[in-house]
PDB file of N, CA and C in Angstrom:
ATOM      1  N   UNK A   1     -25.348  66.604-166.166  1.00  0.00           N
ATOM      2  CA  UNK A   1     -24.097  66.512-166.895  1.00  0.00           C
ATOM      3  C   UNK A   1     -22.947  66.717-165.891  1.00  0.00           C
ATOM      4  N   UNK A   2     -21.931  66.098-165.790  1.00  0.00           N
ATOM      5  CA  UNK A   2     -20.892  66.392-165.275  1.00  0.00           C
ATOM      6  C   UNK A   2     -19.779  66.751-165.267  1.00  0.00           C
ATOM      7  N   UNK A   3     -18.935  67.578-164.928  1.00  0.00           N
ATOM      8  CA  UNK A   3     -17.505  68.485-165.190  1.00  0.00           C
ATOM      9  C   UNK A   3     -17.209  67.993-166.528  1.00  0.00           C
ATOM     10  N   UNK A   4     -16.572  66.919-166.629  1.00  0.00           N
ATOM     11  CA  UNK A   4     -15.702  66.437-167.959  1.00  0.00           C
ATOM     12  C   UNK A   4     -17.105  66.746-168.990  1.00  0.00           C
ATOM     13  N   UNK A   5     -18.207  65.871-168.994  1.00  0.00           N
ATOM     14  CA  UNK A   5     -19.121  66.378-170.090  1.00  0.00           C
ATOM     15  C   UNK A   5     -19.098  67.556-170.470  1.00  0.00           C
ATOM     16  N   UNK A   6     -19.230  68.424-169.258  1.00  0.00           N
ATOM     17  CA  UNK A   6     -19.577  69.998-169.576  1.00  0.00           C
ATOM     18  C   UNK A   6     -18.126  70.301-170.250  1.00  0.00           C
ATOM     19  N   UNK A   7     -16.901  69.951-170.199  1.00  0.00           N
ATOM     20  CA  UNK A   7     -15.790  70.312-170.578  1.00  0.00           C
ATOM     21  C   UNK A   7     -15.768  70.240-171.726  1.00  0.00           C
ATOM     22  N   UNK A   8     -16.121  69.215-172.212  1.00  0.00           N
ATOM     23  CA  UNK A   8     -16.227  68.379-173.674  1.00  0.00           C
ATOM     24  C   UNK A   8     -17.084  69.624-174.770  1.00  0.00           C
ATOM     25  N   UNK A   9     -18.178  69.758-173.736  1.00  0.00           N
ATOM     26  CA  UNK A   9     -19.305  70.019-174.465  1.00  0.00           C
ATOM     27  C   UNK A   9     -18.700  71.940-174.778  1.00  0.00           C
ATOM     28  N   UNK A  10     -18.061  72.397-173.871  1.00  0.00           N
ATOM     29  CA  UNK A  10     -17.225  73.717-174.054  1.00  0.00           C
ATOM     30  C   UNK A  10     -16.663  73.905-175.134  1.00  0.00           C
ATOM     31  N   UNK A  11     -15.821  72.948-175.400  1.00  0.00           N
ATOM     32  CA  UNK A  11     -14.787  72.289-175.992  1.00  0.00           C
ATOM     33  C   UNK A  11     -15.551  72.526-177.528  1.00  0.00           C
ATOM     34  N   UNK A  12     -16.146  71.940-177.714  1.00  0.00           N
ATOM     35  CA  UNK A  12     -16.965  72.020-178.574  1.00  0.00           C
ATOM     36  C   UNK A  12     -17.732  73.484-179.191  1.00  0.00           C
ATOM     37  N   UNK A  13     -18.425  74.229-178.107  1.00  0.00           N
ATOM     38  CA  UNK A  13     -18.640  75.368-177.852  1.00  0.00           C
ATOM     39  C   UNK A  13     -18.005  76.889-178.727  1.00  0.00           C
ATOM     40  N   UNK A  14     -16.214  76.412-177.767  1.00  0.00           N
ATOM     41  CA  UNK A  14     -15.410  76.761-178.396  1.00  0.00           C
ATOM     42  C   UNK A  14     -15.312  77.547-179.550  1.00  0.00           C
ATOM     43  N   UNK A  15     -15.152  76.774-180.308  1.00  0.00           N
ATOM     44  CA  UNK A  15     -15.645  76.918-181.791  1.00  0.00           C
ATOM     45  C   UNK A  15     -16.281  77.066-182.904  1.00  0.00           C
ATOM     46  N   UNK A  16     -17.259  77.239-182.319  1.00  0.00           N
ATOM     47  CA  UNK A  16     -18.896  77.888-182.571  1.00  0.00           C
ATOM     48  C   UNK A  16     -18.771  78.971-182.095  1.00  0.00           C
ATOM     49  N   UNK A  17     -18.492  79.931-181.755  1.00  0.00           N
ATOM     50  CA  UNK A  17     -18.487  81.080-181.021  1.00  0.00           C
ATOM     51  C   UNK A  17     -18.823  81.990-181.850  1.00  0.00           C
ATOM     52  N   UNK A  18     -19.809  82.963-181.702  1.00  0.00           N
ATOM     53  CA  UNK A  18     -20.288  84.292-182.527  1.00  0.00           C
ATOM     54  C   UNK A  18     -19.608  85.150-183.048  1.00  0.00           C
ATOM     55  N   UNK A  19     -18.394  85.568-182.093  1.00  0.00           N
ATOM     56  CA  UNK A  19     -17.184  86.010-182.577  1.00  0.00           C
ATOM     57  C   UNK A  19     -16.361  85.819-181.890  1.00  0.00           C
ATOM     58  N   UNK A  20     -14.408  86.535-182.758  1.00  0.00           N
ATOM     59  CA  UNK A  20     -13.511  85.992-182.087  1.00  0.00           C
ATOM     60  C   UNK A  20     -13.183  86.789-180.929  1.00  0.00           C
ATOM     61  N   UNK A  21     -12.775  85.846-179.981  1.00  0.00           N
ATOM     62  CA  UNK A  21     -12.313  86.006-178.225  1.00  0.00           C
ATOM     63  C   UNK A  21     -10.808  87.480-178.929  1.00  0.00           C
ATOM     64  N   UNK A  22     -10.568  88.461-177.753  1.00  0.00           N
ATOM     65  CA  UNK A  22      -9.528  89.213-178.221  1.00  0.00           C
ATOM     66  C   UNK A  22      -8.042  88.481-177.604  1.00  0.00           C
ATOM     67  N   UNK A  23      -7.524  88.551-177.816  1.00  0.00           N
ATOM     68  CA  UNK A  23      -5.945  87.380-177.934  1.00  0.00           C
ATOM     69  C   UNK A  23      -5.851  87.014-176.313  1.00  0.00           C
ATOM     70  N   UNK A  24      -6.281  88.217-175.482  1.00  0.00           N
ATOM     71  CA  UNK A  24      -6.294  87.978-173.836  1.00  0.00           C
ATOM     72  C   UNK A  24      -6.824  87.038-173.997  1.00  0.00           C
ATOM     73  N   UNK A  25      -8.605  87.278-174.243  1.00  0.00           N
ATOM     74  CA  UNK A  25      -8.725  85.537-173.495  1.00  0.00           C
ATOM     75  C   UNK A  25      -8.518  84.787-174.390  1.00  0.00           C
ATOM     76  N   UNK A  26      -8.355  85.134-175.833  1.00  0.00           N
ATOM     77  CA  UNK A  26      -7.517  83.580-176.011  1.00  0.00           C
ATOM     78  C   UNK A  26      -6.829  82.999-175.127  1.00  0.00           C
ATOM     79  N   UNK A  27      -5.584  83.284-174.669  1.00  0.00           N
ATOM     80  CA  UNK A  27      -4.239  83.235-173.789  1.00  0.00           C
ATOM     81  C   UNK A  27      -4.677  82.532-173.101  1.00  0.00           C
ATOM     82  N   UNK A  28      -6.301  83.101-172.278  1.00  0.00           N
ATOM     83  CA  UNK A  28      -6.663  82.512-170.986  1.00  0.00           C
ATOM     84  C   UNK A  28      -7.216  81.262-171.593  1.00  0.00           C
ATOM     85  N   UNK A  29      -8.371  80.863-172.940  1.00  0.00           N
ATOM     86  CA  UNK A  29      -8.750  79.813-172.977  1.00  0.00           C
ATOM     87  C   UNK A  29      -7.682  78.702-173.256  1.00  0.00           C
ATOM     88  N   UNK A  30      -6.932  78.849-173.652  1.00  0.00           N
ATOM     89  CA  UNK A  30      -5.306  78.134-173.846  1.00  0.00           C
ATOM     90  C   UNK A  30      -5.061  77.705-172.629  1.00  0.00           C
ATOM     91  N   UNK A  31      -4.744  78.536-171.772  1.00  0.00           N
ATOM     92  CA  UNK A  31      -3.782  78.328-170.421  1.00  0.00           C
ATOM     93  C   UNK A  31      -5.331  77.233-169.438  1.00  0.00           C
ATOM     94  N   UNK A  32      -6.180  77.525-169.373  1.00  0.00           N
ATOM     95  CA  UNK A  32      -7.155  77.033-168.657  1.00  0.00           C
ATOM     96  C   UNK A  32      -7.237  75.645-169.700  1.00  0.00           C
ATOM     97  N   UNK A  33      -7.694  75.277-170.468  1.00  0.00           N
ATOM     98  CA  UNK A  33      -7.575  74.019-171.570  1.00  0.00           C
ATOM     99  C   UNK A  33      -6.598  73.247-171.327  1.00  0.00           C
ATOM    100  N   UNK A  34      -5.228  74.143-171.452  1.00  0.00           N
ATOM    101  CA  UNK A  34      -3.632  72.517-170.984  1.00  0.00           C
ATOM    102  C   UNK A  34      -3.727  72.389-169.697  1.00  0.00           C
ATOM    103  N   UNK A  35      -3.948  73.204-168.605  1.00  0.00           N
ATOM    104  CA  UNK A  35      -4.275  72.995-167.492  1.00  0.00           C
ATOM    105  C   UNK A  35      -5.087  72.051-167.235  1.00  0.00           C
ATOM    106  N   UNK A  36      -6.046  72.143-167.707  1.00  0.00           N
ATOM    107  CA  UNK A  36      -7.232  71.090-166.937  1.00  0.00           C
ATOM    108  C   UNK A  36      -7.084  70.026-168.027  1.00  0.00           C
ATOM    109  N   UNK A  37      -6.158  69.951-168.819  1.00  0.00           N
ATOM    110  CA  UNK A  37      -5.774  68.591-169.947  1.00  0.00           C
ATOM    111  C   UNK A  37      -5.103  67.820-169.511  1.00  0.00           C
ATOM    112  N   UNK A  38      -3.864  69.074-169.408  1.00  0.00           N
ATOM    113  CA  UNK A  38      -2.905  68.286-169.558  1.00  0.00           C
ATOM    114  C   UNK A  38      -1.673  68.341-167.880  1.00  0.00           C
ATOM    115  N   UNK A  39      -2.616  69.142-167.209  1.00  0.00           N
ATOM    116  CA  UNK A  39      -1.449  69.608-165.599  1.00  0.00           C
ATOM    117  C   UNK A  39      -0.811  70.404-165.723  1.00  0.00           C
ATOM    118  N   UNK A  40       0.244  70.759-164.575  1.00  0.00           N
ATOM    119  CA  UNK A  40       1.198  71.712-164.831  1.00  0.00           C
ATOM    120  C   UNK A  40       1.849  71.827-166.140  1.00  0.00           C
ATOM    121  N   UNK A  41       1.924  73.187-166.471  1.00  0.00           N
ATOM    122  CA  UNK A  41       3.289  73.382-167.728  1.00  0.00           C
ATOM    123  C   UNK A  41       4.870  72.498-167.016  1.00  0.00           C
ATOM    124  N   UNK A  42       5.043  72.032-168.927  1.00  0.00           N
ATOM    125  CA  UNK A  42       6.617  71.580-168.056  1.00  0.00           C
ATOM    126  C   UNK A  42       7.644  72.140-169.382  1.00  0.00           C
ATOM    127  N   UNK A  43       8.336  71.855-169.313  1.00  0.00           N
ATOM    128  CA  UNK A  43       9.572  71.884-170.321  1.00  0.00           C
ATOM    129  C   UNK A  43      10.374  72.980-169.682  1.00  0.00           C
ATOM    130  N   UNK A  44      11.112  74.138-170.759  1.00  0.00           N
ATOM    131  CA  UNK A  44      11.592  74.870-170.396  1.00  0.00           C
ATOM    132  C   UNK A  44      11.082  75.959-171.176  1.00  0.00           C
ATOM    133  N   UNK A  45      10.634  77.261-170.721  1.00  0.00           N
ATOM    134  CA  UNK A  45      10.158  78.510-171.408  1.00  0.00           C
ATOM    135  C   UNK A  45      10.751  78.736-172.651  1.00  0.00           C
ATOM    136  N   UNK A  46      10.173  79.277-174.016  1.00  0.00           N
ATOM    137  CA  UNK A  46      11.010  79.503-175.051  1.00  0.00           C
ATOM    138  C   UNK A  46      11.309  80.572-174.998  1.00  0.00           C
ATOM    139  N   UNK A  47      12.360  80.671-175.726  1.00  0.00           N
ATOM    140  CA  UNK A  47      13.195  82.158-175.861  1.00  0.00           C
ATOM    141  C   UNK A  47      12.738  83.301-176.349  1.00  0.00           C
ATOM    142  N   UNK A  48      13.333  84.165-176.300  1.00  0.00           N
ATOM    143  CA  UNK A  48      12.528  85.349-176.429  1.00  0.00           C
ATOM    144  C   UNK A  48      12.363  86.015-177.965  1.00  0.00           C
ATOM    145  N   UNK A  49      12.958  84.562-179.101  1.00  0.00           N
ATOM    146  CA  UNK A  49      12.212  84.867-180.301  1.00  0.00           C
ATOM    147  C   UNK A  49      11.272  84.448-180.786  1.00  0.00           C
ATOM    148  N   UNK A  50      10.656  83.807-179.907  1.00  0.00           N
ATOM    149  CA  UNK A  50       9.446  82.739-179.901  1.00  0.00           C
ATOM    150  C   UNK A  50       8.563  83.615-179.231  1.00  0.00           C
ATOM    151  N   UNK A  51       8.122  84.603-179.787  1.00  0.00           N
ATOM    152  CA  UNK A  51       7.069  85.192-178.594  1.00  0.00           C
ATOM    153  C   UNK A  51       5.573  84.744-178.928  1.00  0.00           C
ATOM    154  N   UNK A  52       5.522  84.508-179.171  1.00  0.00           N
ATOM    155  CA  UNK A  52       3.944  83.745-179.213  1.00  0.00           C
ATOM    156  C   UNK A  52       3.620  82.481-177.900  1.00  0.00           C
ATOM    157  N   UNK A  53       4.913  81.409-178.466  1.00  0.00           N
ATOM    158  CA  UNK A  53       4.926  80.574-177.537  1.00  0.00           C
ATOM    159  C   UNK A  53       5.141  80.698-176.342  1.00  0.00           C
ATOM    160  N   UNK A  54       6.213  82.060-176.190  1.00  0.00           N
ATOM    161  CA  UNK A  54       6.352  82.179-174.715  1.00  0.00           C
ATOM    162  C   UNK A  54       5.224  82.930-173.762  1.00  0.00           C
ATOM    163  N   UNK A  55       4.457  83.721-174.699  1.00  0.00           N
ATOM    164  CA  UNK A  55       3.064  83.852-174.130  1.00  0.00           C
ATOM    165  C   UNK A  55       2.186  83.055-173.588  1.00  0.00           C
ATOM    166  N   UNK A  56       2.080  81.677-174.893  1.00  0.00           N
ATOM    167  CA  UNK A  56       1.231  81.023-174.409  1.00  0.00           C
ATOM    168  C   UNK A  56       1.998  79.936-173.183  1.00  0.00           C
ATOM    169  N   UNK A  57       3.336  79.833-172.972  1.00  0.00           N
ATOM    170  CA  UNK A  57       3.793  79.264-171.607  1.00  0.00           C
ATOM    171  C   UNK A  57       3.408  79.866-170.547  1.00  0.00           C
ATOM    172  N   UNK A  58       3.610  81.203-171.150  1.00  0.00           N
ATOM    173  CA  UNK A  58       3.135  82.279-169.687  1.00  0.00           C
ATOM    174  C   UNK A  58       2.158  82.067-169.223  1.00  0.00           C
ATOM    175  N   UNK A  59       1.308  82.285-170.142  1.00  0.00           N
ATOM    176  CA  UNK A  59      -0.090  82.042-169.636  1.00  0.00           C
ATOM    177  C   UNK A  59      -0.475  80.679-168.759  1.00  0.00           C
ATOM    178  N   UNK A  60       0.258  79.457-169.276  1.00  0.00           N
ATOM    179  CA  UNK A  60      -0.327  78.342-168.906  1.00  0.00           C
ATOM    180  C   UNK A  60       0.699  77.787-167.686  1.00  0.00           C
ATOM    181  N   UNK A  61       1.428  78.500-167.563  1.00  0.00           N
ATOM    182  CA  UNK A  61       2.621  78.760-166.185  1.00  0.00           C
ATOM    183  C   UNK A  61       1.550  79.509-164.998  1.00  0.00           C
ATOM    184  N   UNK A  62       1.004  80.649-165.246  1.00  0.00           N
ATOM    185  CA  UNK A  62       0.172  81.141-164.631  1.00  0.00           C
ATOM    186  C   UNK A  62      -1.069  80.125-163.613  1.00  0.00           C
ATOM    187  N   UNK A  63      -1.151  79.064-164.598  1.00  0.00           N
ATOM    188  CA  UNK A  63      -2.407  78.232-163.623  1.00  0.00           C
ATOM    189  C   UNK A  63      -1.449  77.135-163.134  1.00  0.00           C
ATOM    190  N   UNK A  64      -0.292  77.304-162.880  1.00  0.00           N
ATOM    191  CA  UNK A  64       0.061  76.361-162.531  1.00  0.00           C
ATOM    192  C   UNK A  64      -0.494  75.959-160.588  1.00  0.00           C
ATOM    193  N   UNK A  65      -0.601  74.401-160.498  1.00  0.00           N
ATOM    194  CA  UNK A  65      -1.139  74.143-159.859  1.00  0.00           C
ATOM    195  C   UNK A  65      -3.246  74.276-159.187  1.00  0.00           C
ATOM    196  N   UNK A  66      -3.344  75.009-160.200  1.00  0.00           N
ATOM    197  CA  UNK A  66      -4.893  74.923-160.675  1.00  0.00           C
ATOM    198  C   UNK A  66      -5.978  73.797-160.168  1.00  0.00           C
ATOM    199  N   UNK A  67      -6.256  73.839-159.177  1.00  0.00           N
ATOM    200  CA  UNK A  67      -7.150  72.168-159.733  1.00  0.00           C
ATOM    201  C   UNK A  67      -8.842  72.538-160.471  1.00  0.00           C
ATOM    202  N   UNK A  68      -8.583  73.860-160.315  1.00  0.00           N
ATOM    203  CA  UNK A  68     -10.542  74.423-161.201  1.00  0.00           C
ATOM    204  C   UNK A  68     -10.473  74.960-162.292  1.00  0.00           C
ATOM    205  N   UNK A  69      -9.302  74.391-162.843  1.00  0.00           N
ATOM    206  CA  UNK A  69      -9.141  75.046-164.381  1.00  0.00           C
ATOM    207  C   UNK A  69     -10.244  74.501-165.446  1.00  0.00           C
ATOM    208  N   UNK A  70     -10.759  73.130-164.979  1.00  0.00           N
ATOM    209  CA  UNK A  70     -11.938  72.827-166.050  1.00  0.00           C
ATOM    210  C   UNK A  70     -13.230  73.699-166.172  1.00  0.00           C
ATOM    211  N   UNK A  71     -13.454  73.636-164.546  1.00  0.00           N
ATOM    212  CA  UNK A  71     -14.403  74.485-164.404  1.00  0.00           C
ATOM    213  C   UNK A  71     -14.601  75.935-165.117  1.00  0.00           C
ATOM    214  N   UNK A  72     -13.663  76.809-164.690  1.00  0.00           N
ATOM    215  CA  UNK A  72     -13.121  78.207-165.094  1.00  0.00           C
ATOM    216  C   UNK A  72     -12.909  78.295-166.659  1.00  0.00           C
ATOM    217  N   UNK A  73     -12.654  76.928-167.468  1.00  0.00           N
ATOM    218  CA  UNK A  73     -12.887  76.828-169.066  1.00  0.00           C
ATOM    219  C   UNK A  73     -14.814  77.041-169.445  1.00  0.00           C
ATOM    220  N   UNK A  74     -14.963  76.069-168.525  1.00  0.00           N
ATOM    221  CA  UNK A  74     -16.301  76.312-168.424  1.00  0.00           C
ATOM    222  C   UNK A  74     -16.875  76.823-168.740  1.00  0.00           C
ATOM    223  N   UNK A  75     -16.877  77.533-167.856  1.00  0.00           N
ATOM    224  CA  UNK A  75     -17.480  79.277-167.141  1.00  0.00           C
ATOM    225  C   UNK A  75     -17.365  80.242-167.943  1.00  0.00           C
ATOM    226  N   UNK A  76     -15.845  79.987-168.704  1.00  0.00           N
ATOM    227  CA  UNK A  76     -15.383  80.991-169.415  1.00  0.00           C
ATOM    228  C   UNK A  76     -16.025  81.035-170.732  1.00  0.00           C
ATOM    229  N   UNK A  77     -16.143  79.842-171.390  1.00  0.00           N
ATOM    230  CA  UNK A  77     -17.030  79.504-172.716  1.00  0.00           C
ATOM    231  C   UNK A  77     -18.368  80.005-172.354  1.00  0.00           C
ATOM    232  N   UNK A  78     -18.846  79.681-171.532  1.00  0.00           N
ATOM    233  CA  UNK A  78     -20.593  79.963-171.337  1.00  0.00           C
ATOM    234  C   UNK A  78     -20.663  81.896-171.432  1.00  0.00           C
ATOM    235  N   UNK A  79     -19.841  82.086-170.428  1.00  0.00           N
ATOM    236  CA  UNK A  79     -19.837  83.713-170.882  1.00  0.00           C
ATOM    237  C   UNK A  79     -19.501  84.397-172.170  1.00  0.00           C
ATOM    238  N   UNK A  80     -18.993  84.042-173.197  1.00  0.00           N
ATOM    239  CA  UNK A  80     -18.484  84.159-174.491  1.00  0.00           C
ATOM    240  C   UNK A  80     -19.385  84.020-175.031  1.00  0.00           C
ATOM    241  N   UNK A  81     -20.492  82.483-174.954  1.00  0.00           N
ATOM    242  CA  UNK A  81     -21.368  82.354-175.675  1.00  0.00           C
ATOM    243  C   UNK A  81     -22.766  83.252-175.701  1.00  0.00           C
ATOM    244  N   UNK A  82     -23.242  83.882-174.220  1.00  0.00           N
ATOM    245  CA  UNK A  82     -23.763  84.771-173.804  1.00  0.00           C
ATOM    246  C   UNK A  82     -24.218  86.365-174.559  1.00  0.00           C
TER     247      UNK A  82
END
């Protein structure tokens, strides 16, 4: 199987999960997911009554420039599922 399969197949994973991830790694499966989706974060950070969203910018600001973020989704699902 290869990266994108295994991504897919995470992806999938995901959501099956035994139980729920605590909001950290949510954050992280978020930020690792648009990363290896979608590239760098862009826009502009939301304000600071938006705190949810600006978490999850944070977070996905954090991998910016990433190129093993699929992997590290990966990795990260397989240990969850564990």
């Amino acid at each position: 199987m290869n990266l994108q399969q295994q991504f897919e197949q995470a992806l999938l994973d995901s959501k099956t999960l035994s139980e729920r991830p605590d909001n950290m790694t949510l954050l992280t499966m978020y930020a690792l997911f648009k990363q290896a989706s979608c590239g760098d974060v862009t826009g502009e950070r939301p304000g600071f009554t938006d705190m949810v969203g600006r978490a999850k910018w944070d977070a996905w600001n954090a991998q910016k420039g990433s190129t093993d973020a699929m992997q590290r989704y990966v990795d990260l699902i397989a240990d969850l599922k564990d």
